[in-house]
C-alpha atoms as a PDB file:
ATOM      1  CA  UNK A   1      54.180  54.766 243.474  1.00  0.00           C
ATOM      2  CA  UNK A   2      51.343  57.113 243.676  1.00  0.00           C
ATOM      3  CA  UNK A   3      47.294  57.209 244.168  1.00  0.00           C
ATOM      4  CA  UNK A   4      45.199  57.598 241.618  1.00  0.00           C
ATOM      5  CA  UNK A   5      41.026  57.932 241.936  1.00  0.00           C
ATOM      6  CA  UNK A   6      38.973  58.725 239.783  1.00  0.00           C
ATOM      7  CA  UNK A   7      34.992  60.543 240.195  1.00  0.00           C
ATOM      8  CA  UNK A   8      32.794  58.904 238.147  1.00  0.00           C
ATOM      9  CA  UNK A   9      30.293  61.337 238.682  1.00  0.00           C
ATOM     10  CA  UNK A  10      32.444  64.191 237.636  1.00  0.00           C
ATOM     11  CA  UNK A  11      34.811  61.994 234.912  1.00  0.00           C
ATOM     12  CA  UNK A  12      38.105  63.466 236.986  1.00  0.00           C
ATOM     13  CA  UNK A  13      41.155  62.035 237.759  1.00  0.00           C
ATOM     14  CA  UNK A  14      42.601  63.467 240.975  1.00  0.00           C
ATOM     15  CA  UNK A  15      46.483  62.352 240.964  1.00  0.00           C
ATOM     16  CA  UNK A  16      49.814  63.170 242.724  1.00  0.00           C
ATOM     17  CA  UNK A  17      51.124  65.229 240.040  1.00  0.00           C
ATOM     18  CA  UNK A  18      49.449  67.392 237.507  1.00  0.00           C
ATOM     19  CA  UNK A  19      48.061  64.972 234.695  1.00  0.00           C
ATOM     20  CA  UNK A  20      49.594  65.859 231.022  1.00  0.00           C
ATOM     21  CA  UNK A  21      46.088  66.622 228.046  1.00  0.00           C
ATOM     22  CA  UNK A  22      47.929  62.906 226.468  1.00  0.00           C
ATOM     23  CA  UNK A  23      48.109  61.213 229.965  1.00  0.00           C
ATOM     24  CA  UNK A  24      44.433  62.618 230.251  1.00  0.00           C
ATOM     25  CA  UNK A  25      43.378  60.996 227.292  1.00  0.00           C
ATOM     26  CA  UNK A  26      45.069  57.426 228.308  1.00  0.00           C
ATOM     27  CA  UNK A  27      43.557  57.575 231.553  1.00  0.00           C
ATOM     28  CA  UNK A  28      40.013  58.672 230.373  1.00  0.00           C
ATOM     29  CA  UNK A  29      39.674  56.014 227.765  1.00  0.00           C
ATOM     30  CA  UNK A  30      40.230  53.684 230.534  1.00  0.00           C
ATOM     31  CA  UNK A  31      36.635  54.091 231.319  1.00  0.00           C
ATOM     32  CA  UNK A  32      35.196  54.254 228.563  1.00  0.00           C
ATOM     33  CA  UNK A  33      33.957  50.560 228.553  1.00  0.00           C
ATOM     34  CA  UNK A  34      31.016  51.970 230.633  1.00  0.00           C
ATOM     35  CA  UNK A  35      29.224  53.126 227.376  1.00  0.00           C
ATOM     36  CA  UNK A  36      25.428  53.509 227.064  1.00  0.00           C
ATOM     37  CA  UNK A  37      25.965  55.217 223.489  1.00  0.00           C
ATOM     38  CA  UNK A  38      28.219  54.217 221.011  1.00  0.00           C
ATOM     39  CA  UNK A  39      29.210  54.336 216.640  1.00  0.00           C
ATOM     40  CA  UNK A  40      31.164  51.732 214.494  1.00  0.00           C
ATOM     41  CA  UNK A  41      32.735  53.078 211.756  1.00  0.00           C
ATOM     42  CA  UNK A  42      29.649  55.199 210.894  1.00  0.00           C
ATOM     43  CA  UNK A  43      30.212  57.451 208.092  1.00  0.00           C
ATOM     44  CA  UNK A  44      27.375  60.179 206.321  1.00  0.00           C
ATOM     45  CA  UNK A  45      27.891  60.709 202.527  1.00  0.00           C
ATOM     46  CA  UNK A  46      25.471  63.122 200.512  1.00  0.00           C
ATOM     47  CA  UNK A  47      25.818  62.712 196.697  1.00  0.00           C
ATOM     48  CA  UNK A  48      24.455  65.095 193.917  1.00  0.00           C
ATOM     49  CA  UNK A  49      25.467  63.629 190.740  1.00  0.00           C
ATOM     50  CA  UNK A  50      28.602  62.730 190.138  1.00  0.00           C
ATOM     51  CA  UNK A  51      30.120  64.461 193.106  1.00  0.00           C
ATOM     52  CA  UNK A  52      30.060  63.256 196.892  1.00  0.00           C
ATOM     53  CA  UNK A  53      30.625  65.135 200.058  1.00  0.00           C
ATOM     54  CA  UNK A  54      31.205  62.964 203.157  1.00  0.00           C
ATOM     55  CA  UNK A  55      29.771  65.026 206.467  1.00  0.00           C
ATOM     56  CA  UNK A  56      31.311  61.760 208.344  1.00  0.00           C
ATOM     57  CA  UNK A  57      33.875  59.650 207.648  1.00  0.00           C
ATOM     58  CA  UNK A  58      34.210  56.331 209.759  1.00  0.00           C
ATOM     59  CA  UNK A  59      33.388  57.897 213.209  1.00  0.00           C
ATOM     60  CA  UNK A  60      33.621  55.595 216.014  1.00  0.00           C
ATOM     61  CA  UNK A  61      33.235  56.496 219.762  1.00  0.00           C
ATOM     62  CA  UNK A  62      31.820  55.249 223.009  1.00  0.00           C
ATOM     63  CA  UNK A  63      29.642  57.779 224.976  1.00  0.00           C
ATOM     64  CA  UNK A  64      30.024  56.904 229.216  1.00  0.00           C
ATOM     65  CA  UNK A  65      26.237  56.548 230.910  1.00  0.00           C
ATOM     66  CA  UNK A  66      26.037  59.361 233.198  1.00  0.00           C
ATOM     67  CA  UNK A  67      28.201  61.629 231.970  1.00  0.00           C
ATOM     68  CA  UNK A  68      28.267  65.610 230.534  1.00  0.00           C
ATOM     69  CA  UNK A  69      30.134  65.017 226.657  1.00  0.00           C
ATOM     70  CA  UNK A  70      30.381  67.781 224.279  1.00  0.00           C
ATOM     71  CA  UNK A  71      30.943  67.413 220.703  1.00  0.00           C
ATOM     72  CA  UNK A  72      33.412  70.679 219.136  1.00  0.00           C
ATOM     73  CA  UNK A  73      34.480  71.729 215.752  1.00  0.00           C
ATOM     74  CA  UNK A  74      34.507  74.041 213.031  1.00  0.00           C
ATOM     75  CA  UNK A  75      31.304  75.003 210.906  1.00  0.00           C
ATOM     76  CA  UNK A  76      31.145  71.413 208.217  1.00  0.00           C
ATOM     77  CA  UNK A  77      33.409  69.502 211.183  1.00  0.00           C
ATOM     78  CA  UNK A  78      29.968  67.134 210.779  1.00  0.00           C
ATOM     79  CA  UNK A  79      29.249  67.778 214.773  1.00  0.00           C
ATOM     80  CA  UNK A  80      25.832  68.311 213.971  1.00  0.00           C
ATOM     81  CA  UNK A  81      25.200  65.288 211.818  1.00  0.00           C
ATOM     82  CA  UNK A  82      27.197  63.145 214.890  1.00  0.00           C
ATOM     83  CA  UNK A  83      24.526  64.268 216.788  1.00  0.00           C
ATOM     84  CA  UNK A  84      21.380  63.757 214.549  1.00  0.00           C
ATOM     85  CA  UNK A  85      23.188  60.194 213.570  1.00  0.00           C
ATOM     86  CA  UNK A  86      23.869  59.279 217.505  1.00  0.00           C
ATOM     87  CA  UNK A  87      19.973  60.129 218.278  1.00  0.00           C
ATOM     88  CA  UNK A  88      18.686  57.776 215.346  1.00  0.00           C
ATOM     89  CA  UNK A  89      17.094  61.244 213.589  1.00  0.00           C
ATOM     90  CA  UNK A  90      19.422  60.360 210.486  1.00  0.00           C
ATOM     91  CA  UNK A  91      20.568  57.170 209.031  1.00  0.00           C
ATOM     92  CA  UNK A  92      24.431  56.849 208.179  1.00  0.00           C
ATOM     93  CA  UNK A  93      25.401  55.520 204.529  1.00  0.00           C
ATOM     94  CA  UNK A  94      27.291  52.836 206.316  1.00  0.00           C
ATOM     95  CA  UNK A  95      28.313  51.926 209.704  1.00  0.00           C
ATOM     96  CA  UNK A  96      26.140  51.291 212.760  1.00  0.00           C
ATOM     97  CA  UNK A  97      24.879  52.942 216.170  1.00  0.00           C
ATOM     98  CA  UNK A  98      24.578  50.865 219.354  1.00  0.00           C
ATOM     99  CA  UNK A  99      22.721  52.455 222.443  1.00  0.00           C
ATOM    100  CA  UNK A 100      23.162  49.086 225.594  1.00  0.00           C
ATOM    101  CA  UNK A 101      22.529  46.551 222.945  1.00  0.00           C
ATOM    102  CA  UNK A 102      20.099  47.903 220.467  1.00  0.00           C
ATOM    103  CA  UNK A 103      21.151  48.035 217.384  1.00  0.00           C
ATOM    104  CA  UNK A 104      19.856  51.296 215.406  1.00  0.00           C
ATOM    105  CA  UNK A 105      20.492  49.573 211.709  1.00  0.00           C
ATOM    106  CA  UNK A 106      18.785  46.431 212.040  1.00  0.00           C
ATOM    107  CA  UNK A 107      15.376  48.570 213.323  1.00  0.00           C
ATOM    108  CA  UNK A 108      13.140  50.226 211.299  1.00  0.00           C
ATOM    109  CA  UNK A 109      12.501  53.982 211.052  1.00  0.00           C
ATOM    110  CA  UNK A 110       9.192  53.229 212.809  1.00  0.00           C
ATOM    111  CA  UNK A 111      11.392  51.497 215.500  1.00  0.00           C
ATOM    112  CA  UNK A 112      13.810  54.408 215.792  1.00  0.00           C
ATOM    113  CA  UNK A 113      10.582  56.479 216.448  1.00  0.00           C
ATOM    114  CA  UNK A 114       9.380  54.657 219.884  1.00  0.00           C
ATOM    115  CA  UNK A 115      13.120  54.645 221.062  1.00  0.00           C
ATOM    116  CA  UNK A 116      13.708  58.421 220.796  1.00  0.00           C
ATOM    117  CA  UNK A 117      10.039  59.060 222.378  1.00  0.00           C
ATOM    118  CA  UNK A 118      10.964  56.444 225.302  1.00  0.00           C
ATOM    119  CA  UNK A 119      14.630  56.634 225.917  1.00  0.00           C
ATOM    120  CA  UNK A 120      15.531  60.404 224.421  1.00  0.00           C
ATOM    121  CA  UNK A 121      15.086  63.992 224.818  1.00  0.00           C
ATOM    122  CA  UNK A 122      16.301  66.504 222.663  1.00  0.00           C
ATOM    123  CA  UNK A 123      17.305  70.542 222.756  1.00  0.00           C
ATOM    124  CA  UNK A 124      17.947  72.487 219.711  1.00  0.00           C
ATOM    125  CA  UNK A 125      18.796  75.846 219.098  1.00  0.00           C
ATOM    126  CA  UNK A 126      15.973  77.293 217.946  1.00  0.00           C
ATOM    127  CA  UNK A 127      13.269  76.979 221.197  1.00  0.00           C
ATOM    128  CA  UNK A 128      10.764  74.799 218.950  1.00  0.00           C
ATOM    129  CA  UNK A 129       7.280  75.449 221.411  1.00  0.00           C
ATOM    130  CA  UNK A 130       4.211  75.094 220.338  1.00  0.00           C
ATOM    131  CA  UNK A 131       2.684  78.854 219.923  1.00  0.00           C
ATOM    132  CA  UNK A 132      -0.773  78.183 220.807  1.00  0.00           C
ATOM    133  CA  UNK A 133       0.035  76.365 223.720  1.00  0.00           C
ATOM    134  CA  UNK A 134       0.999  77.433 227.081  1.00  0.00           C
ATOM    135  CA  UNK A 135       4.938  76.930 228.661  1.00  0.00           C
ATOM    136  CA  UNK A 136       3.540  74.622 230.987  1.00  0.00           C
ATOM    137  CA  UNK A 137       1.579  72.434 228.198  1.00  0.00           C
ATOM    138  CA  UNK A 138       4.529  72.892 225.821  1.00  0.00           C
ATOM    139  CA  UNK A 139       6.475  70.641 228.820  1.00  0.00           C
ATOM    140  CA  UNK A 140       3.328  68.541 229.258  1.00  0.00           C
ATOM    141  CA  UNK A 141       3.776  67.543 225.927  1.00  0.00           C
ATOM    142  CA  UNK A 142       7.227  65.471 226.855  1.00  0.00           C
ATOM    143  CA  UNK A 143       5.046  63.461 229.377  1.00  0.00           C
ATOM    144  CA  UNK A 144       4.566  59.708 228.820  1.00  0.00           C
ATOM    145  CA  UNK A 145       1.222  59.923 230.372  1.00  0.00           C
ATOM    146  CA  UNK A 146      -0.749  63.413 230.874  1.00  0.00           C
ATOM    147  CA  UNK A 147      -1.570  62.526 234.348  1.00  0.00           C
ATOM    148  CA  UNK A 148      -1.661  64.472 237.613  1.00  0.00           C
ATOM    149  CA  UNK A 149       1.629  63.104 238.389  1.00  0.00           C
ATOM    150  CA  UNK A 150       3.050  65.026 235.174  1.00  0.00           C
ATOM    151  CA  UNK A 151       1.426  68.149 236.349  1.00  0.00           C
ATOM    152  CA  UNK A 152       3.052  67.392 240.122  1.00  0.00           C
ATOM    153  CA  UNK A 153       6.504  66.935 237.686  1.00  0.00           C
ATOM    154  CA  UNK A 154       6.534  69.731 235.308  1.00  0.00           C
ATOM    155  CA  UNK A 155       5.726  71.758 238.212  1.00  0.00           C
ATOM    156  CA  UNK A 156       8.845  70.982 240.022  1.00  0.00           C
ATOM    157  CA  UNK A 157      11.007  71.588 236.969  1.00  0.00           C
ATOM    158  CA  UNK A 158       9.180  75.083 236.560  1.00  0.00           C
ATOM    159  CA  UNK A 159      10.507  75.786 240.085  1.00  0.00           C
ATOM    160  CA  UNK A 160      13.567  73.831 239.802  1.00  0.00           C
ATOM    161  CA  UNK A 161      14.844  76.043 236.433  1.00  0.00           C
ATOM    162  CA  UNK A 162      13.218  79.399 237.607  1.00  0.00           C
ATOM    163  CA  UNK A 163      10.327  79.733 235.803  1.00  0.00           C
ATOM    164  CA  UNK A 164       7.247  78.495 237.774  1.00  0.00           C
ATOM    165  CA  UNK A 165       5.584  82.080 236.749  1.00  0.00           C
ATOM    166  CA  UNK A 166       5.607  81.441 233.140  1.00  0.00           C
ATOM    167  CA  UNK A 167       3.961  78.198 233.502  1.00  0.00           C
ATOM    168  CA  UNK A 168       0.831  80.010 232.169  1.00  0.00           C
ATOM    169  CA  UNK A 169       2.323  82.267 229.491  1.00  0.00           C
ATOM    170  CA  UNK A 170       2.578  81.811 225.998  1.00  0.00           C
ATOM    171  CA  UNK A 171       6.241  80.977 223.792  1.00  0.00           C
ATOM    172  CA  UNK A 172       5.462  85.012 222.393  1.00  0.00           C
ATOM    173  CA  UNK A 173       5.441  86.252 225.865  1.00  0.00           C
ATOM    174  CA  UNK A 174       9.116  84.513 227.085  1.00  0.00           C
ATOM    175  CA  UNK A 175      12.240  85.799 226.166  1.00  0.00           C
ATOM    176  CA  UNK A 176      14.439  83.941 224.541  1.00  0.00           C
ATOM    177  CA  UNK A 177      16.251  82.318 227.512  1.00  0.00           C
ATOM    178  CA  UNK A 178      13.445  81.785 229.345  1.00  0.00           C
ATOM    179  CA  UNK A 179      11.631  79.417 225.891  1.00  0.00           C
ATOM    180  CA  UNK A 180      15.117  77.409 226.001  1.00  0.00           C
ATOM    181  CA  UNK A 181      14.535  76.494 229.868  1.00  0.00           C
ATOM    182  CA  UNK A 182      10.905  75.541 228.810  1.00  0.00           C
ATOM    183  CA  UNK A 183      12.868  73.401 226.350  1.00  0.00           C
ATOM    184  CA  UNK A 184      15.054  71.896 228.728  1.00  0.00           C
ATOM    185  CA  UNK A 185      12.082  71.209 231.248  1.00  0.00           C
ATOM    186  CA  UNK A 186      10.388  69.311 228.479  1.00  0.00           C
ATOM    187  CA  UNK A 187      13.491  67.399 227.427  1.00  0.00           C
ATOM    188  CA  UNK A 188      13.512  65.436 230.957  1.00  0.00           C
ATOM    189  CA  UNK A 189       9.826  64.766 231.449  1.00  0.00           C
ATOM    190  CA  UNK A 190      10.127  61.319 229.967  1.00  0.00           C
ATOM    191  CA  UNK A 191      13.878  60.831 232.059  1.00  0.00           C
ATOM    192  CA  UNK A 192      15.541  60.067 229.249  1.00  0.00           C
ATOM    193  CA  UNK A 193      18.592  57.681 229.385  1.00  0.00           C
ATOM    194  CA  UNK A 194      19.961  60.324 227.152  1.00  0.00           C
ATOM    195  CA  UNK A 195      19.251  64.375 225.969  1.00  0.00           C
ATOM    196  CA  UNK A 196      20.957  65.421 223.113  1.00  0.00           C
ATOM    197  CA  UNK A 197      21.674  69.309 223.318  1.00  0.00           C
ATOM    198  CA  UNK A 198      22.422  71.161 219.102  1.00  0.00           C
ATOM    199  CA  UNK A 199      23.847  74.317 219.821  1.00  0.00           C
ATOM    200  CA  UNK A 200      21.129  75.487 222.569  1.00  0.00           C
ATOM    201  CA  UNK A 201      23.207  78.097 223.486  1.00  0.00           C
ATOM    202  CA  UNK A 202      24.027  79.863 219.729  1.00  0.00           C
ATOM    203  CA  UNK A 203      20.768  82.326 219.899  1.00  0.00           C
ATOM    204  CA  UNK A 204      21.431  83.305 224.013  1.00  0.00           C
ATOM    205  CA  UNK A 205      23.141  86.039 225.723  1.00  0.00           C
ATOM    206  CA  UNK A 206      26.252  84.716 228.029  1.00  0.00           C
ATOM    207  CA  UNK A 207      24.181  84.560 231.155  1.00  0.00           C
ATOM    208  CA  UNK A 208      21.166  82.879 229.863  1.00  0.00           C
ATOM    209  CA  UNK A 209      23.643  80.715 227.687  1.00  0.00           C
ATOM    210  CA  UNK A 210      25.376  79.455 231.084  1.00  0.00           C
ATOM    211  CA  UNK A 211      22.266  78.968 232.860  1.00  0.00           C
ATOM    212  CA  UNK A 212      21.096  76.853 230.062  1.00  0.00           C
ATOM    213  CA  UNK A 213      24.293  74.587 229.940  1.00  0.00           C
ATOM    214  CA  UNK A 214      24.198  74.414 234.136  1.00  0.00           C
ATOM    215  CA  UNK A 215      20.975  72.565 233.928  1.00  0.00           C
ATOM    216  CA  UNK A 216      21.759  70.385 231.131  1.00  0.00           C
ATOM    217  CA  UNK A 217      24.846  69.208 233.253  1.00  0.00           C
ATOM    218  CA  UNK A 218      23.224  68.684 236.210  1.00  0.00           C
ATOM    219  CA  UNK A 219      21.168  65.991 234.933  1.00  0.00           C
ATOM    220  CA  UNK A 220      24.021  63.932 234.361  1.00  0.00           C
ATOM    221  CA  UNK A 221      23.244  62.527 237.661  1.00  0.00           C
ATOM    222  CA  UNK A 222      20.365  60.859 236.280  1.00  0.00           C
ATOM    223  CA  UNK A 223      21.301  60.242 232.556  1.00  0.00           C
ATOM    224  CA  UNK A 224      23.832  61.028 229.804  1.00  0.00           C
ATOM    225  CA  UNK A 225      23.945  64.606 228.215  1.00  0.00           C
ATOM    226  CA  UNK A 226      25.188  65.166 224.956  1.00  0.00           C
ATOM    227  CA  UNK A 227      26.279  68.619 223.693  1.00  0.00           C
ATOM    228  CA  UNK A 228      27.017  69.952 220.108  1.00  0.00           C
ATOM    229  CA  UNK A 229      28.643  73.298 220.426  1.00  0.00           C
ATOM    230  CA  UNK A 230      30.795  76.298 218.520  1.00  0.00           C
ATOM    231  CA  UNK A 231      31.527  77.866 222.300  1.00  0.00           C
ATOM    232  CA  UNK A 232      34.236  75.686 224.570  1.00  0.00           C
ATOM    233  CA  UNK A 233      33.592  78.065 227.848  1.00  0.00           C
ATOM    234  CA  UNK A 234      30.014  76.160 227.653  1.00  0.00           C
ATOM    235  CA  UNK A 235      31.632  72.830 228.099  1.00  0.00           C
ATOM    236  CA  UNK A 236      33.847  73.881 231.147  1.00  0.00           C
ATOM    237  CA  UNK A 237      31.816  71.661 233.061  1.00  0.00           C
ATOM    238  CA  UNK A 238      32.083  68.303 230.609  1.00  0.00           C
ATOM    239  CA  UNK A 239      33.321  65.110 231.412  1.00  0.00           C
ATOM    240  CA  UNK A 240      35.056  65.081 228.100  1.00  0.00           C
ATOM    241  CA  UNK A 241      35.016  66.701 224.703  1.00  0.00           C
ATOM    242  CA  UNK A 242      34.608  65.053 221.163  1.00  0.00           C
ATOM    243  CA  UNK A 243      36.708  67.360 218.854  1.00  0.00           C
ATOM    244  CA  UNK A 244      35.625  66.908 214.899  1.00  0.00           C
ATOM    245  CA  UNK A 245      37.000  68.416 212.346  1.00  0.00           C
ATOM    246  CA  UNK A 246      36.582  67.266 207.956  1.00  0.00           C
ATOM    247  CA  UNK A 247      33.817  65.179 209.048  1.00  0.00           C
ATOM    248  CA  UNK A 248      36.633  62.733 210.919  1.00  0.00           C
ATOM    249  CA  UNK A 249      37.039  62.514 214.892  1.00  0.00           C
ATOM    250  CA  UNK A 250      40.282  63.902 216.401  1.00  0.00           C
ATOM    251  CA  UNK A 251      39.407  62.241 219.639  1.00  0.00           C
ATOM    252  CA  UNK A 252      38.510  62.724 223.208  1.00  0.00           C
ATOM    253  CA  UNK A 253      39.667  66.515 225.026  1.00  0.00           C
ATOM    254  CA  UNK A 254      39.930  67.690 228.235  1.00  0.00           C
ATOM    255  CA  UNK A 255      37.668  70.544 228.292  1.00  0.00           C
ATOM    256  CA  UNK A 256      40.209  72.654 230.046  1.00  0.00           C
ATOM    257  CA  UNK A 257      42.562  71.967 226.884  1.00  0.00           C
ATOM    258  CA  UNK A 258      40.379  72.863 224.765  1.00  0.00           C
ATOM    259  CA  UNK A 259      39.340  76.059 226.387  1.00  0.00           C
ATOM    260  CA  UNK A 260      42.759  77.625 226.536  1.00  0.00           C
ATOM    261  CA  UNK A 261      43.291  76.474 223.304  1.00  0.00           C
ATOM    262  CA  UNK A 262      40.249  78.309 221.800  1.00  0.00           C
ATOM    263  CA  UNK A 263      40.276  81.975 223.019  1.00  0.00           C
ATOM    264  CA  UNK A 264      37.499  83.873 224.135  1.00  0.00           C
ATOM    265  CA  UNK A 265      33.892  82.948 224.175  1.00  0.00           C
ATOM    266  CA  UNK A 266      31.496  83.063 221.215  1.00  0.00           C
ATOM    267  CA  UNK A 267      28.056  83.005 223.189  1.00  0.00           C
ATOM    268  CA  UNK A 268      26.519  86.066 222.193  1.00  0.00           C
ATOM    269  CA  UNK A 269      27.182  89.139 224.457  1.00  0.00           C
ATOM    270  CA  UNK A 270      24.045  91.656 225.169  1.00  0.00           C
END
């Protein structure tokens, strides 16, 4: 007989005896029921004539609330379209995504709209800021209401990710590090029940590209963060990991296993 517990906040299991990557797996799905975010069968197939590629083939998963998930595979694994399919920005052929009880296919694109704007925030890898506008109105712009309370609220994410002096400065004058933290500041002004992160870390050096993950994960204690990436050493942190590969799922990781199973880091080095 032994103890097991388990940190729901950190998606560990702290046992006896050292846990086995299939043992993990058994154990993790155990809590899985807890899902905010999940797919049935949902596959993605583009067609050019006669001939049809499938980017997804009957993918489903369940996505914990409050957790830190990455999503790994090879260039054409369909990680990307996963992502764009789990935050309603692409329709599958066939198949379904469920986020609580809503029901992505039987709302309409217009629909799909109001729930990313209310319920979503987003980080890609290019820092998409608007250049005429200012870091700190770039973030503004994530606000439900432009309201003095926004201000009071961008402010403390400014100060929170290390950047309160660039709150006046435009996206030419940042670096590229600092734009992606602008990014990441704007993704949580609407406290999203979920922030889906493409690769933010392809275009950054290894510091700024760790910096950028550490935030992402920390807001797990307020919401679910979801992260597509080529780099496992950025997911050292996650709950779990989603590998893909041909467009099918190969099931839930322990990020440890999949970090010693993929060598050395591919964040860019500068």
């Amino acid at each position: 007989m032994f103890l097991l517990a388990y940190s729901l906040s950190a998606g560990h299991f702290l046992l006896g005896f050292s846990t086995t990557p299939a043992l993990w797996r058994i154990l993790e799905s155990l809590f899985m029921s807890d899902s905010i975010l999940s797919t049935d069968k949902i596959s993605l197939v583009y067609t050019d004539g006669a001939r049809s590629t499938h980017a997804l083939r009957e993918v489903s998963i369940q996505i914990p609330n409050k957790r830190f998930v990455g999503i790994m595979g090879p260039s054409g694994s369909g990680k990307s379209s996963l992502l764009y399919i789990l935050s309603g920005l692409k329709r599958p052929t066939s198949g379904d995504v469920v986020l609580d009880n809503y029901r992505f296919g039987a709302h309409s694109d217009l629909d799909l709209i109001d729930l990313r704007r209310q319920r979503f925030g987003f980080v890609f890898q290019q820092p998409y800021l608007l250049v005429w506008q200012t870091a700190m109105e770039n973030v503004l712009m994530g606000a439900p209401t432009l309201d003095a309370e926004a201000r009071r609220k961008a402010q403390g994410y400014f100060e929170q990710l290390g950047i309160t002096e660039m709150a006046d400065k435009l996206p030419s004058q940042l670096s590229g590090g600092e734009k992606q933290r602008v990014c990441v500041a704007r993704a949580m002004m609407n406290d999203p029940d979920v922030i889906f992160a493409d690769e933010p870390t392809a275009s950054l050096d290894h510091a700024n590209g760790h910096l950028v993950v550490d935030l992402l994960s920390a807001y797990r204690e307020r919401g679910t963060v979801v992260v597509v990436t080529h780099d496992p050493e950025m997911l050292q942190g996650a709950d779990s990991v989603l590998l893909m590969r041909d467009g099918e799922s190969l099931g839930w990781r322990e990020p440890s296993e999949v970090l010693n199973a993929a060598g050395p880091s591919k964040t860019v080095a500068l």
